[in-house]
N, C-alpha and C. Protein backbone atom coordinates (compact mmCIF):
# COMPACT_ATOMS: atom_id res chain seq x y z
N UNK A 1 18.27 18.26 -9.33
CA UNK A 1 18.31 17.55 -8.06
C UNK A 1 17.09 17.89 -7.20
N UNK A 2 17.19 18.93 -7.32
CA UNK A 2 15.63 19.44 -6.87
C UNK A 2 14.40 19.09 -6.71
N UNK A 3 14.02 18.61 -8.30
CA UNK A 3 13.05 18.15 -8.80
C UNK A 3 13.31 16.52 -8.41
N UNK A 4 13.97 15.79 -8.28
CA UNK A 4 14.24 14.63 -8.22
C UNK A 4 13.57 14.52 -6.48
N UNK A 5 13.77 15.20 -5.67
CA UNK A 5 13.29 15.12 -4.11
C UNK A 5 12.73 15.54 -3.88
N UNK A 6 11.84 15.96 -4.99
CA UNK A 6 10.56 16.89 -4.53
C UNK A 6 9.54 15.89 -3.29
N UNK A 7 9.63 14.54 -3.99
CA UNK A 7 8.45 13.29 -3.42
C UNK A 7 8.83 13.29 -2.25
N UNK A 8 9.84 13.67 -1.55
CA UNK A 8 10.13 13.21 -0.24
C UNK A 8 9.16 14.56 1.05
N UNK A 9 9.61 15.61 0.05
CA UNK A 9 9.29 17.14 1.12
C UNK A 9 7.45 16.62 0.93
N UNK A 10 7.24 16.26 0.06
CA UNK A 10 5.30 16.11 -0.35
C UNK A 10 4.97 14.44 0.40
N UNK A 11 5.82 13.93 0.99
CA UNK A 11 5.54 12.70 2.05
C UNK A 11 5.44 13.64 3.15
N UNK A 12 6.07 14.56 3.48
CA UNK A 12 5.83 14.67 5.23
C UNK A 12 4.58 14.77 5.33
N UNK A 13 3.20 15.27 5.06
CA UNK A 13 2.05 15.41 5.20
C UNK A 13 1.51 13.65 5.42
N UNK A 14 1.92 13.22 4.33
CA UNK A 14 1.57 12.15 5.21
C UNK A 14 1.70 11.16 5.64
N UNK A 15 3.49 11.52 5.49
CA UNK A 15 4.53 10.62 6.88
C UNK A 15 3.80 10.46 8.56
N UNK A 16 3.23 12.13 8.40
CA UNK A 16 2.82 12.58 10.17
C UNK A 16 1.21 11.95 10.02
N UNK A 17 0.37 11.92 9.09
CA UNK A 17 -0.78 11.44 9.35
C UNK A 17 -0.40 9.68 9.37
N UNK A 18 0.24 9.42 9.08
CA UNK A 18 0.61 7.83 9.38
C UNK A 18 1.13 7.55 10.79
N UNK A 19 1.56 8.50 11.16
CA UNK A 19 2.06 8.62 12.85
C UNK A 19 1.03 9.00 13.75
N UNK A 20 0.16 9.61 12.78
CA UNK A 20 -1.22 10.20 14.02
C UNK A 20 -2.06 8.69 13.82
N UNK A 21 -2.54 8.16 12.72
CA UNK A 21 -3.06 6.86 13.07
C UNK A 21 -2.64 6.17 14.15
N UNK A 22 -1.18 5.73 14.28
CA UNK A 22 -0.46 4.69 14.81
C UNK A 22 -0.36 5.10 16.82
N UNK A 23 0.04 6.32 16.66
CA UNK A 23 0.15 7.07 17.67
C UNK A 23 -1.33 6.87 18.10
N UNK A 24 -2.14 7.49 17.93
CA UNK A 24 -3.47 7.62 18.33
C UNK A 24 -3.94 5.81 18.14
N UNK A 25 -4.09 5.26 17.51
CA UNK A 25 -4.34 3.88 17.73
C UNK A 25 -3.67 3.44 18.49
N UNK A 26 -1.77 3.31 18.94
CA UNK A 26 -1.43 3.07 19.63
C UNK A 26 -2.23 2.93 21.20
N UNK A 27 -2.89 4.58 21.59
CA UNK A 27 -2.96 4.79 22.47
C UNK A 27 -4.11 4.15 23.01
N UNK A 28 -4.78 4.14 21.90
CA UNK A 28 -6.38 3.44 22.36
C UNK A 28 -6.06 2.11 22.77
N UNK A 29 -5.29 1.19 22.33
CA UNK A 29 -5.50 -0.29 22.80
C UNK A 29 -5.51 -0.27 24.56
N UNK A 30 -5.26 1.09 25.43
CA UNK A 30 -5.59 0.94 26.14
C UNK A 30 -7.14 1.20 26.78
N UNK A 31 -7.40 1.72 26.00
CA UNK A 31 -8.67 2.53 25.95
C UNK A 31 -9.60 0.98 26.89
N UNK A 32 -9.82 0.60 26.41
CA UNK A 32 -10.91 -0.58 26.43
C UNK A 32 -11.35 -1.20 27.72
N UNK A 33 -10.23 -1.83 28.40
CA UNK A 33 -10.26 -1.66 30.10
C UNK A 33 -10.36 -0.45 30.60
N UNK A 34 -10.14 0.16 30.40
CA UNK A 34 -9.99 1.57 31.07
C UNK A 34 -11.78 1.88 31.08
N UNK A 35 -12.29 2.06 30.07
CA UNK A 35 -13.61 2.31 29.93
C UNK A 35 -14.35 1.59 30.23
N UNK A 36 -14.68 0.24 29.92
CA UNK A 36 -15.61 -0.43 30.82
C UNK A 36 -15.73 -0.91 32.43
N UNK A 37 -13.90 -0.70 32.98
CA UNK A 37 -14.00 -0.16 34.31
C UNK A 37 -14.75 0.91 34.73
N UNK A 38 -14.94 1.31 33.97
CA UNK A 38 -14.78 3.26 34.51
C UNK A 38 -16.09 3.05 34.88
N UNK A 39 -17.41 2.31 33.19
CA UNK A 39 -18.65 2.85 33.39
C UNK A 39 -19.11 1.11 34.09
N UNK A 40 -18.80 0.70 34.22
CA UNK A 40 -19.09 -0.65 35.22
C UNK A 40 -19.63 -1.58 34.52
N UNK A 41 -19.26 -2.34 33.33
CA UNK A 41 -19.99 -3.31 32.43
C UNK A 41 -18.88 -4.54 32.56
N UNK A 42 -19.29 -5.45 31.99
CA UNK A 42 -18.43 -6.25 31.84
C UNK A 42 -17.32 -6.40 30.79
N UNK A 43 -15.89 -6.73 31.84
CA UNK A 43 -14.88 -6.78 31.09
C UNK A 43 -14.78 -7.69 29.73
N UNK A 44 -15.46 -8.48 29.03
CA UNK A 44 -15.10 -9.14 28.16
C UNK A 44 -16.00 -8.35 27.16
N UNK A 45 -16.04 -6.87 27.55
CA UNK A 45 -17.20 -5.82 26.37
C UNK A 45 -15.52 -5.25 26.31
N UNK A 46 -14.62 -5.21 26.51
CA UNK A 46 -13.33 -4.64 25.66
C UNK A 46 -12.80 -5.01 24.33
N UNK A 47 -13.16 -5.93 23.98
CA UNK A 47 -13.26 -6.13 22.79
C UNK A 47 -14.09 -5.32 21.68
N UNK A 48 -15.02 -5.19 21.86
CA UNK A 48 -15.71 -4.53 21.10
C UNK A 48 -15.33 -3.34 20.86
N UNK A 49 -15.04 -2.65 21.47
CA UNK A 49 -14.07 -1.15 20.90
C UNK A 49 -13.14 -0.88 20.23
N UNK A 50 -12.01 -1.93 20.46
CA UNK A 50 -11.50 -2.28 18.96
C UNK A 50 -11.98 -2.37 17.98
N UNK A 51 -13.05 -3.82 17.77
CA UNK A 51 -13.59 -4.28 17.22
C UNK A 51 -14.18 -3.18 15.97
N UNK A 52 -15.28 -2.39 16.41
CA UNK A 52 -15.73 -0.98 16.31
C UNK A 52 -14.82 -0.82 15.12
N UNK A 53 -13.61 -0.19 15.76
CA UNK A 53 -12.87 0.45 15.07
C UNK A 53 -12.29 -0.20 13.55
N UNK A 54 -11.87 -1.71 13.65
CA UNK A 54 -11.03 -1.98 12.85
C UNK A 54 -12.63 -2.23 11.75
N UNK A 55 -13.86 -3.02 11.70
CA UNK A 55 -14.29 -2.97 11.05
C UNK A 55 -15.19 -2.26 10.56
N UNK A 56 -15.15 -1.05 10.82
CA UNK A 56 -15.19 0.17 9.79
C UNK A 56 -14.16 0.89 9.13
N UNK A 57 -12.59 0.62 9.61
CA UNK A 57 -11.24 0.63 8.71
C UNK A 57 -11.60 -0.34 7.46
N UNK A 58 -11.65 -1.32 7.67
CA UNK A 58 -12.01 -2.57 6.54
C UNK A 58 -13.10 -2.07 5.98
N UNK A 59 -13.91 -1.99 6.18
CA UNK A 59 -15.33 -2.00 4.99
C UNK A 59 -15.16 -0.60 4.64
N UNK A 60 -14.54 0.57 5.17
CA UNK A 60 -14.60 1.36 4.16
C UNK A 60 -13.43 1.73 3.75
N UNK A 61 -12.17 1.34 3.55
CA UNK A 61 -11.17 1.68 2.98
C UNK A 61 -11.08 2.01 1.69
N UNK A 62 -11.67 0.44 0.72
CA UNK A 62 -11.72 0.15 -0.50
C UNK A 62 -12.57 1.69 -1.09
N UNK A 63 -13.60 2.34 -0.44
CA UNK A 63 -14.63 3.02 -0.97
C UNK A 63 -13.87 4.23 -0.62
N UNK A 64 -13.46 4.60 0.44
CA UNK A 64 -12.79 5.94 0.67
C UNK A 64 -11.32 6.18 -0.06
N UNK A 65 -10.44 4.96 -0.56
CA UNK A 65 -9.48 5.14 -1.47
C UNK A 65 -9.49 5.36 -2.44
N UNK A 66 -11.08 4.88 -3.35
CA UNK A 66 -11.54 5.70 -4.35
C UNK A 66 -11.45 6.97 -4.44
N UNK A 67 -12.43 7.70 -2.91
CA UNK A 67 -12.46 8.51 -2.64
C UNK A 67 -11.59 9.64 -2.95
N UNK A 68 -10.16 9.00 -2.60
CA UNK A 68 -8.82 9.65 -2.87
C UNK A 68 -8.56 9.93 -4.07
N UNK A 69 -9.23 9.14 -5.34
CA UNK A 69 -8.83 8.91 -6.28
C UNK A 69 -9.92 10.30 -7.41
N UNK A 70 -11.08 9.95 -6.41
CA UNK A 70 -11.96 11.26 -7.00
C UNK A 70 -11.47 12.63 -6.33
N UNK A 71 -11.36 12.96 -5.42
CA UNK A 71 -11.74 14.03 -4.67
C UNK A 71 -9.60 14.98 -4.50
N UNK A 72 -9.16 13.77 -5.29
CA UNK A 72 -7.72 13.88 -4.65
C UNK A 72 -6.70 13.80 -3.12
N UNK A 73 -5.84 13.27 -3.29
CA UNK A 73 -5.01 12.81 -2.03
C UNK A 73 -5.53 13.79 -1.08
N UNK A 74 -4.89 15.07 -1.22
CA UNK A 74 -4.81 15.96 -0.08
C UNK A 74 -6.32 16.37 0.35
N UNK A 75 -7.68 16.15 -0.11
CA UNK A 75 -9.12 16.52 0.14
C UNK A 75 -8.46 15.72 1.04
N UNK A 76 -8.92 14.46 0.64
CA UNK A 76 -9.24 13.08 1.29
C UNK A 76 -8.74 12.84 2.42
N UNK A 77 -7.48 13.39 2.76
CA UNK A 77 -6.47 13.23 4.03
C UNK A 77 -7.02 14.06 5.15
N UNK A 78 -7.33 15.40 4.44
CA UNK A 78 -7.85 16.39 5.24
C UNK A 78 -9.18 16.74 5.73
N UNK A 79 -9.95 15.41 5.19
CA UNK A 79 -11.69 14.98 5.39
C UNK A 79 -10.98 13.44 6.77
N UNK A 80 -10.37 13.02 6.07
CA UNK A 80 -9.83 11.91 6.96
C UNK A 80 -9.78 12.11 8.78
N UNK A 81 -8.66 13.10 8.72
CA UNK A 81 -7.96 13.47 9.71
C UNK A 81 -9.03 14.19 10.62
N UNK A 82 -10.22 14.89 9.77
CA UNK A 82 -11.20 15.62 10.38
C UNK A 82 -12.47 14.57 10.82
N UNK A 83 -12.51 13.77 10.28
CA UNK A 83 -13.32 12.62 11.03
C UNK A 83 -12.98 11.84 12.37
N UNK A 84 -11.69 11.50 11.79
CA UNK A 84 -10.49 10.94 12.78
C UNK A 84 -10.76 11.80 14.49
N UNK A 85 -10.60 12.82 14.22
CA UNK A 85 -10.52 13.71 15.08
C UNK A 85 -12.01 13.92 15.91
N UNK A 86 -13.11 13.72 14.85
CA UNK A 86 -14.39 14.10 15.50
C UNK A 86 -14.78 12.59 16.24
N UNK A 87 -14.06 11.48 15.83
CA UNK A 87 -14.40 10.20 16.12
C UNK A 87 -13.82 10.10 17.47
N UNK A 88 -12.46 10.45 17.98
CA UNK A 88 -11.78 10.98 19.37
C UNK A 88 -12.45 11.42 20.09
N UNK A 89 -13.09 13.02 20.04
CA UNK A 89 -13.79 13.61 21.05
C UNK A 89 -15.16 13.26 21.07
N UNK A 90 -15.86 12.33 20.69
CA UNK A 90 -17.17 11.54 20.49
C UNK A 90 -16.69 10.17 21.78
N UNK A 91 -15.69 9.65 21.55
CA UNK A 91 -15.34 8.91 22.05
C UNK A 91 -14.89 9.18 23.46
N UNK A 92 -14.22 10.44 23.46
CA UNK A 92 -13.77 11.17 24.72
C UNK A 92 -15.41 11.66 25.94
N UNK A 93 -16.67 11.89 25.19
CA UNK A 93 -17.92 11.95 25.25
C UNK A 93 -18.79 10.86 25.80
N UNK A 94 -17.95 9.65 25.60
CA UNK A 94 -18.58 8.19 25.78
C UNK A 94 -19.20 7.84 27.17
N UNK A 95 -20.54 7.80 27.37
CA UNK A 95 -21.00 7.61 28.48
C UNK A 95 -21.79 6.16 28.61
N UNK A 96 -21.43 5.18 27.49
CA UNK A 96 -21.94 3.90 27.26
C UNK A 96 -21.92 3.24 26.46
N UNK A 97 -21.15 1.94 26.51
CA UNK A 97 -21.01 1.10 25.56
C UNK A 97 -21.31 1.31 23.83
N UNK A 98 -22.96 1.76 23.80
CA UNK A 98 -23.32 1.65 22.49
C UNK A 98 -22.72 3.02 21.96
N UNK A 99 -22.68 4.17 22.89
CA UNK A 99 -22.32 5.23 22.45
C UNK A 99 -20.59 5.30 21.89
N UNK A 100 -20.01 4.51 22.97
CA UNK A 100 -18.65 4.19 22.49
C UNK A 100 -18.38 3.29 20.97
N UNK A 101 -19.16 2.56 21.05
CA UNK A 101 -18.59 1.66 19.62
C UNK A 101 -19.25 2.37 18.46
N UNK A 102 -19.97 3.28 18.55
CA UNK A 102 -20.31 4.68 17.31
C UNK A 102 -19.21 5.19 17.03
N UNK A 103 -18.62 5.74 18.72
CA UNK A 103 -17.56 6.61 18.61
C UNK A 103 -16.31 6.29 17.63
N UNK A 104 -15.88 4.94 17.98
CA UNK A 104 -14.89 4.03 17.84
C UNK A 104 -15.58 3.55 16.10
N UNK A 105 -16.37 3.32 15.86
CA UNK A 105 -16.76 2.91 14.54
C UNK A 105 -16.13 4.33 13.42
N UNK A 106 -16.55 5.65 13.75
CA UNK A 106 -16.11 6.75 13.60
C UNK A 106 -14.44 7.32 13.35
N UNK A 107 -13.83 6.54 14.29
CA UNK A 107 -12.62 6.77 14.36
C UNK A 107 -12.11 5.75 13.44
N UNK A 108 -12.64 4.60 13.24
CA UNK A 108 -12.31 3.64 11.73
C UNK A 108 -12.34 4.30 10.56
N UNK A 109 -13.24 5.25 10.16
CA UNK A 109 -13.64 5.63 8.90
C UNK A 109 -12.60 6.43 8.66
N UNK A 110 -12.15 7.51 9.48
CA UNK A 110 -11.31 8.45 9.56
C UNK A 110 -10.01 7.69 8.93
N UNK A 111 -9.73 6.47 9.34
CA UNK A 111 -8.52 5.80 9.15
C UNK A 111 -7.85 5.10 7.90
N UNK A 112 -9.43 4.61 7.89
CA UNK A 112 -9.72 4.33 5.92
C UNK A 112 -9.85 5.37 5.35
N UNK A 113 -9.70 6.70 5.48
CA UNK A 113 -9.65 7.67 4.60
C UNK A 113 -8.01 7.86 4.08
N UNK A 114 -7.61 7.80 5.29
CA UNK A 114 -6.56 8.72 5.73
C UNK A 114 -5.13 7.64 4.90
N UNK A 115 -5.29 6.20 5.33
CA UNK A 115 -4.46 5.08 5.09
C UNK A 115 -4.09 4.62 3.79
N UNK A 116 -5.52 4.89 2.71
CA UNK A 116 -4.96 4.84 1.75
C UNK A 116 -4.69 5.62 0.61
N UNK A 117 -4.90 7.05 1.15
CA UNK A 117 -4.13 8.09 0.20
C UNK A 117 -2.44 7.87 0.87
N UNK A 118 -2.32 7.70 1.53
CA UNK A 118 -0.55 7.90 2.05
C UNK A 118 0.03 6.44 1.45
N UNK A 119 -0.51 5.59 1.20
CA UNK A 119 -0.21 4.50 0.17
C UNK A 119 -0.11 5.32 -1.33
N UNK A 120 -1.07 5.58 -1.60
CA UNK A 120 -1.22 5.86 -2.88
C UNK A 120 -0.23 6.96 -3.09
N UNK A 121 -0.07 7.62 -2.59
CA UNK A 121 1.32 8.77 -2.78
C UNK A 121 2.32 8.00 -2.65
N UNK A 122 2.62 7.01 -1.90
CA UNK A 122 4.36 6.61 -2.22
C UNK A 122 4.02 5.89 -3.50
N UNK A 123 3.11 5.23 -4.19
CA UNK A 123 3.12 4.33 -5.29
C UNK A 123 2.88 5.07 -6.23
N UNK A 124 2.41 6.74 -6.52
CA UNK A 124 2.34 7.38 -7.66
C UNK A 124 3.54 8.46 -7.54
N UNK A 125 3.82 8.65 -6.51
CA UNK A 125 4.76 9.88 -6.52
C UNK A 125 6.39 9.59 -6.00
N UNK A 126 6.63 8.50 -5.61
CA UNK A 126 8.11 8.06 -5.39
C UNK A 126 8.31 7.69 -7.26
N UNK A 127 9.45 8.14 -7.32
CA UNK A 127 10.18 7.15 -8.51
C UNK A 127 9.73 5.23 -8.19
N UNK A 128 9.91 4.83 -9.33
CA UNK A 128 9.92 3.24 -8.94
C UNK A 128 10.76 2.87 -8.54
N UNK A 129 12.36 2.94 -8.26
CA UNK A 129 13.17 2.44 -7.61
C UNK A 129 13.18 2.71 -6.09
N UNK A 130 11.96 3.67 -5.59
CA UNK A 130 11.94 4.12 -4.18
C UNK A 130 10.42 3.74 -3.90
N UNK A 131 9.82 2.96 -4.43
CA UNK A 131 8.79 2.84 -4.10
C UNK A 131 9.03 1.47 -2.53
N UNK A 132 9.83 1.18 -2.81
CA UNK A 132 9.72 -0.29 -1.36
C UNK A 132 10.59 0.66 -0.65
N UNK A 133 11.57 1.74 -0.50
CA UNK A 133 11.83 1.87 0.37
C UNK A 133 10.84 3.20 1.22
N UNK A 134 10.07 3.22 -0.07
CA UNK A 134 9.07 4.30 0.92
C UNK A 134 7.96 3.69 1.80
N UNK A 135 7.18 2.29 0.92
CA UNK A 135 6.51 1.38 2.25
C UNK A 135 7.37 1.20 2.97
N UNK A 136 8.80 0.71 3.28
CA UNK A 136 9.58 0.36 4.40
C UNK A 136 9.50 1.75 5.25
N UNK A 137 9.18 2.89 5.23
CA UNK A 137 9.32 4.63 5.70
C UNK A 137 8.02 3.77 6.06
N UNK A 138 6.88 3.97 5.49
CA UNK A 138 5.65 4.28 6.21
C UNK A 138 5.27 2.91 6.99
N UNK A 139 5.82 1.53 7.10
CA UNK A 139 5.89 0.42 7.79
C UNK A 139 6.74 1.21 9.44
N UNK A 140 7.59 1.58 9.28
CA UNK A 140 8.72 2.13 10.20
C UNK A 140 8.07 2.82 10.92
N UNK A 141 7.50 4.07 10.70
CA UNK A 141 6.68 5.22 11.18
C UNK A 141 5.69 4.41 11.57
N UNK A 142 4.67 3.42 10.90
CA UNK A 142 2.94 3.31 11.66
C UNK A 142 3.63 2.25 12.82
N UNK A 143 4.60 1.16 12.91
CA UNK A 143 4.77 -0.07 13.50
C UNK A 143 5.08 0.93 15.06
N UNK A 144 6.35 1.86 14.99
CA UNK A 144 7.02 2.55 16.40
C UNK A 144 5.62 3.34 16.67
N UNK A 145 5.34 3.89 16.45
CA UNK A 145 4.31 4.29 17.00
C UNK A 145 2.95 3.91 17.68
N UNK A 146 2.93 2.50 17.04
CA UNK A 146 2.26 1.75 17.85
C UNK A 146 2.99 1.20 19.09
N UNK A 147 4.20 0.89 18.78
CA UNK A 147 4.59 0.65 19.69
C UNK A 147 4.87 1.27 21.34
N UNK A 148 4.82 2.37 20.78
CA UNK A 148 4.76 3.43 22.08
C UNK A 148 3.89 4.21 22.35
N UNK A 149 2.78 3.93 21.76
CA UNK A 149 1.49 4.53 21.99
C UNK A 149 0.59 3.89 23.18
N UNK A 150 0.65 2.86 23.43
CA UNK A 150 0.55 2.26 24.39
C UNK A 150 0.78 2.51 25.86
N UNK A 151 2.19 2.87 25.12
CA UNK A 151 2.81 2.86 27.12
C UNK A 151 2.85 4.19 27.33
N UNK A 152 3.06 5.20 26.02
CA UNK A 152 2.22 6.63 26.88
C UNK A 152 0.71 6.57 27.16
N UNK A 153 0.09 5.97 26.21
CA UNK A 153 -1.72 6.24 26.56
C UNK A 153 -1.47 5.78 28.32
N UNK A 154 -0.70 4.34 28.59
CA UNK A 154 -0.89 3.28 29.45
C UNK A 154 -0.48 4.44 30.90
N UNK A 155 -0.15 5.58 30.57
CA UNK A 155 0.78 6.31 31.83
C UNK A 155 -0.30 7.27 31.69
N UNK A 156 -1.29 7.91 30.88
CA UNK A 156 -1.69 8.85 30.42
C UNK A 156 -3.07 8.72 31.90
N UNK A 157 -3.38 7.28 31.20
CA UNK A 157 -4.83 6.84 31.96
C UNK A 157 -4.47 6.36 33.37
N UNK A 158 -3.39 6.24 33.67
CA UNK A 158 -2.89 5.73 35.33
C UNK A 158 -2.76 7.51 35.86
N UNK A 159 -2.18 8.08 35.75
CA UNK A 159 -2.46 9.42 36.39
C UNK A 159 -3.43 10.38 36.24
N UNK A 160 -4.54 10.16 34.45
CA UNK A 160 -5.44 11.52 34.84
C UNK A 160 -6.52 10.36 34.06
N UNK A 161 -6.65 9.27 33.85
CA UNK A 161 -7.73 8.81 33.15
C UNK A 161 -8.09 8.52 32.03
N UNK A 162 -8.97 7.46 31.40
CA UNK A 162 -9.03 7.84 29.87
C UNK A 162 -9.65 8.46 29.04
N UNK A 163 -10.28 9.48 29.74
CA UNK A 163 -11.11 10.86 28.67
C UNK A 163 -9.59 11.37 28.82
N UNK A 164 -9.20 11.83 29.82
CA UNK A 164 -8.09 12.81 29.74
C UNK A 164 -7.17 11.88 27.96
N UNK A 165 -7.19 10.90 28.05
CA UNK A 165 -6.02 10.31 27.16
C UNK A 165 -6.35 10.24 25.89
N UNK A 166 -7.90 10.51 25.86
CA UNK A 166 -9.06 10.65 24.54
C UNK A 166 -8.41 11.96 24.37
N UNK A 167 -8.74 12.77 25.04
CA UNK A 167 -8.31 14.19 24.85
C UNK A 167 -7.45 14.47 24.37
N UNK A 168 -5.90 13.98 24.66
CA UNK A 168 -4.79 14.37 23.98
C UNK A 168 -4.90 14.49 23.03
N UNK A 169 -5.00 12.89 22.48
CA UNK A 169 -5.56 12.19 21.24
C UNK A 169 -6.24 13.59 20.46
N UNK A 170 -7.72 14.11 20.67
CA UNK A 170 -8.04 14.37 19.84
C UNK A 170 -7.17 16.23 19.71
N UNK A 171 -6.64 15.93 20.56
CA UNK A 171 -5.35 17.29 20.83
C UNK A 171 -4.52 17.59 19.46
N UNK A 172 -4.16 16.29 19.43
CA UNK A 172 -3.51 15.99 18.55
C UNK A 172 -3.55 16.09 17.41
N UNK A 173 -4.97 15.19 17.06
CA UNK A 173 -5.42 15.41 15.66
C UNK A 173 -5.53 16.78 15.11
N UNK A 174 -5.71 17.66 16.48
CA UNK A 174 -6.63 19.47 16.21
C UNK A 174 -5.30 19.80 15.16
N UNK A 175 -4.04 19.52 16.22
CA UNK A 175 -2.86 20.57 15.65
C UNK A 175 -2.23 20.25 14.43
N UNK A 176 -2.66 18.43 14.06
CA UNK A 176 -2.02 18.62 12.83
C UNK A 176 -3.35 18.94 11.65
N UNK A 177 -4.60 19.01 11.62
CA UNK A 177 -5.70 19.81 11.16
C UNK A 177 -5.11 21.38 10.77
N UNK A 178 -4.36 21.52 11.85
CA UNK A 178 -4.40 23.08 12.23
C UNK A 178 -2.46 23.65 11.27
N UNK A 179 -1.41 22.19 10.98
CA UNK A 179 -0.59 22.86 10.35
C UNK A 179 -0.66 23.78 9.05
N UNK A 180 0.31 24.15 8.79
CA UNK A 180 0.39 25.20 8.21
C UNK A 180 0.51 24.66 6.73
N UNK A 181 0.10 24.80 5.10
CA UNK A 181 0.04 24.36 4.04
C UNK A 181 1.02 25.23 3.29
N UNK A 182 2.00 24.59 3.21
CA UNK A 182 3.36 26.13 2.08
C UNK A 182 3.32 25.55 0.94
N UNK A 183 2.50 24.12 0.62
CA UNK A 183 2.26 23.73 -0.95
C UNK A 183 2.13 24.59 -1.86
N UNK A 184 0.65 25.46 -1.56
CA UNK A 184 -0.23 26.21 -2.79
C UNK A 184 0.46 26.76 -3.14
C-alpha cells in the first residue's frame, strides 16, 4: 500500500510550485496599473507586462521541458523556481517600462521551467488510472489560486503598494527555495 502512494507524497513538491505560479501570477495581474501609475507612462503600456511574461512562458516551455527531461524533474523545478524568484525581485527593482518587461520576460522563463516538469510527473509517475485525476489536482490548485491572487495582490497594493506586493511574491518564492528536502 505503501508503495502504491508513494506518487502522491512526491506531488507535493510540485503541487506547491503549481500554487506558487498561480498565486504569484495571480497577484501580478494587478501589477500593471499599479506600475505605470506609479512611474507616470501611459496606461495602455499595461499590457505589456503581461505580455512580457506569457511570451517567454510560450517560447520557452517546449525547450525547458526538455530541459526536465535532460537535467531531471527536480534540477529543473529548482532552477525554475530560482529564476522565478530572481524574475520577482528584478521586477520589484523596476524603475521603467523597458526594465520591467525584462523583469516580467524573466519571470516567464521561470514558469516554463517550472510548468512542465509538474506535468510530466503526474504523466510518468501517477499510475494510469490516476493520471486525469491528477491534471484535475493540478487544474484545481493553478485555477484557485489565480483566483485569489488577485484580490490579495489587489489589497496588498491599496495599503503598502506594488513593490511591497513584488516583495511578498518574491518572499514567497525564497521560502519555498528554502523548504526542507526528506527525499534523498
Amino acid at each position: 500500500m505503501e508503495q502504491s502512494n508513494a506518487y502522491k507524497r512526491g506531488f507535493i513538491p510540485y503541487a506547491l510550485a503549481a500554487f506558487l505560479i498561480g498565486i504569484v501570477g495571480g497577484f501580478s495581474t494587478v501589477l500593471g496599473p499599479a506600475f505605470v501609475q506609479d512611474i507616470g507612462i501611459a496606461y495602455n503600456n499595461t499590457t505589456w507586462t503581461a505580455l512580457a511574461q506569457a511570451m517567454s512562458t510560450a517560447a520557452c516551455a517546449p525547450i525547458l521541458g526538455k530541459l526536465g527531461d535532460v537535467l531531471g524533474r527536480k534540477v529543473t523545478l529548482l532552477l525554475g523556481i530560482a529564476v522565478f524568484t530572481l524574475g520577482n525581485i528584478l521586477t520589484a527593482l523596476s524603475s521603467s517600462l523597458i526594465f520591467m518587461l525584462l523583469a516580467r520576460f524573466i519571470v516567464g522563463i521561470g514558469t516554463a521551467a517550472i510548468a512542465p516538469v509538474v506535468m510530466a510527473y503526474i504523466v510518468t509517475e501517477f499510475p494510469q488510472n490516476a493520471v486525469a485525476k491528477g491534471f484535475s489536482l493540478y487544474m484545481l490548485i493553478s485555477s484557485s489560486s489565480v483566483i485569489f491572487g488577485p484580490t490579495l495582490g489587489g489589497i496588498v497594493i491599496a495599503s503598502y503598494g506594488w513593490r511591497a506586493m513584488i516583495w511578498i511574491c518574491a518572499a514567497i518564492c525564497w521560502c519555498f527555495i528554502r523548504l526542507p528536502d526528506d527525499r534523498q
